[in-house]
Protein backbone atom coordinates (compact mmCIF):
# COMPACT_ATOMS: atom_id res chain seq x y z
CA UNK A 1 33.31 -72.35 33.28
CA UNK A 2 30.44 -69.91 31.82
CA UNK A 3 31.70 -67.26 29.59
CA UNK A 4 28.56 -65.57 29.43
CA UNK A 5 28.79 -65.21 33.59
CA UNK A 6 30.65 -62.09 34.82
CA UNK A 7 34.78 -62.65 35.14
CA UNK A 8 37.22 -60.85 36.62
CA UNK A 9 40.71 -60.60 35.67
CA UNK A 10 43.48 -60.19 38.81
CA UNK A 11 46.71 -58.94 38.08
CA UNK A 12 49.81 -58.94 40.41
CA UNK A 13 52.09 -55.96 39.50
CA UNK A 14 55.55 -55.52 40.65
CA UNK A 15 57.36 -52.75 39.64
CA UNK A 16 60.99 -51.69 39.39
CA UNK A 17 62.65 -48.89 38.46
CA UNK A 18 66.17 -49.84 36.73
CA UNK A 19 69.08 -47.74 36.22
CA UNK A 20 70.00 -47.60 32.25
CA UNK A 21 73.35 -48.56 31.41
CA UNK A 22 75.33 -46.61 28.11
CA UNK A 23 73.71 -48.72 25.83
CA UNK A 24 70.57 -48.09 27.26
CA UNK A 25 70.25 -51.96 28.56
CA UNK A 26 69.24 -52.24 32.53
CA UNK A 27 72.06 -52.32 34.57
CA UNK A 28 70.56 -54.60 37.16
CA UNK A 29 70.44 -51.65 39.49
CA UNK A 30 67.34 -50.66 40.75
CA UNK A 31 65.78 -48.04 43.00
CA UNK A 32 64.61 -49.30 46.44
CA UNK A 33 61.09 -49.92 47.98
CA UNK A 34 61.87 -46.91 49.85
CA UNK A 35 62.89 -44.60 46.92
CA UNK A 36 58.90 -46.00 45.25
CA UNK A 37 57.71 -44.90 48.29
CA UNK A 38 59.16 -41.64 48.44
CA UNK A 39 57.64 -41.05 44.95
CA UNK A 40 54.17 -42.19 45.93
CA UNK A 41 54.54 -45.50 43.87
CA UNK A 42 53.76 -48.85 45.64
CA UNK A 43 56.69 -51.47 44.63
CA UNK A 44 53.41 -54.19 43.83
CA UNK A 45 49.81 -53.95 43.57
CA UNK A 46 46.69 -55.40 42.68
CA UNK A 47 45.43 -54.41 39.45
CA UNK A 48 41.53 -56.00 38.80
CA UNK A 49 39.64 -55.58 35.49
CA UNK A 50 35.75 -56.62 35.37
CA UNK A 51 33.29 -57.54 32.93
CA UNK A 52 29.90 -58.90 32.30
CA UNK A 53 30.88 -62.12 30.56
CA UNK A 54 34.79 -63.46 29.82
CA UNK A 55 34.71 -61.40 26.57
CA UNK A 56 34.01 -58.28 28.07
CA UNK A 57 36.47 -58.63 30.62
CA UNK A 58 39.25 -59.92 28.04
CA UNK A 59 38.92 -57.03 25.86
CA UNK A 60 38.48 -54.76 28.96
CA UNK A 61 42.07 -56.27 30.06
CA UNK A 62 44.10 -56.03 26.33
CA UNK A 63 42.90 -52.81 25.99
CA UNK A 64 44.60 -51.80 29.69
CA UNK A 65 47.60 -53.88 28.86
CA UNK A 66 47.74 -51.51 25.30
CA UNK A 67 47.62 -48.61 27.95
CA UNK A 68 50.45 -49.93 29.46
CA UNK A 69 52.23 -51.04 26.65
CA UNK A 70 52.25 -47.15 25.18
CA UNK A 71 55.27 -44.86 25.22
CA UNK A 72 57.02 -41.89 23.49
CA UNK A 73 58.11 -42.10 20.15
């Protein structure tokens, strides 16, 4: 393969919602397809990220998987 040819990076995302337990653990409970839906949240998508050579798109893909990775606190 040609790193210096444009890549494209495909991500599968499934996402669930889980119910905390008192020690703030998932319980293994988890809100339905339907409850996603309700909300305007697909339970899996397609996420791409592009770039003009493999390093482009690698950075362009840690630096949305940082985004993801943020939170409060």
């Amino acid at each position: 393969m040609d790193p210096s040819r444009p890549h494209s990076a495909v991500l599968n995302v499934q996402v669930e919602v889980h119910a905390l337990d008192d020690l703030g653990q998932c319980s293994g409970q988890t809100l339905s397809a339907s409850s996603l839906e309700q909300a305007g949240i697909k339970p899996s998508f397609l996420l791409s990220v592009s770039g003009i050579s493999a390093e482009e798109c690698l950075n362009k893909l840690k630096a949305k998987l940082e985004q993801f990775n943020e939170h409060d606190g």
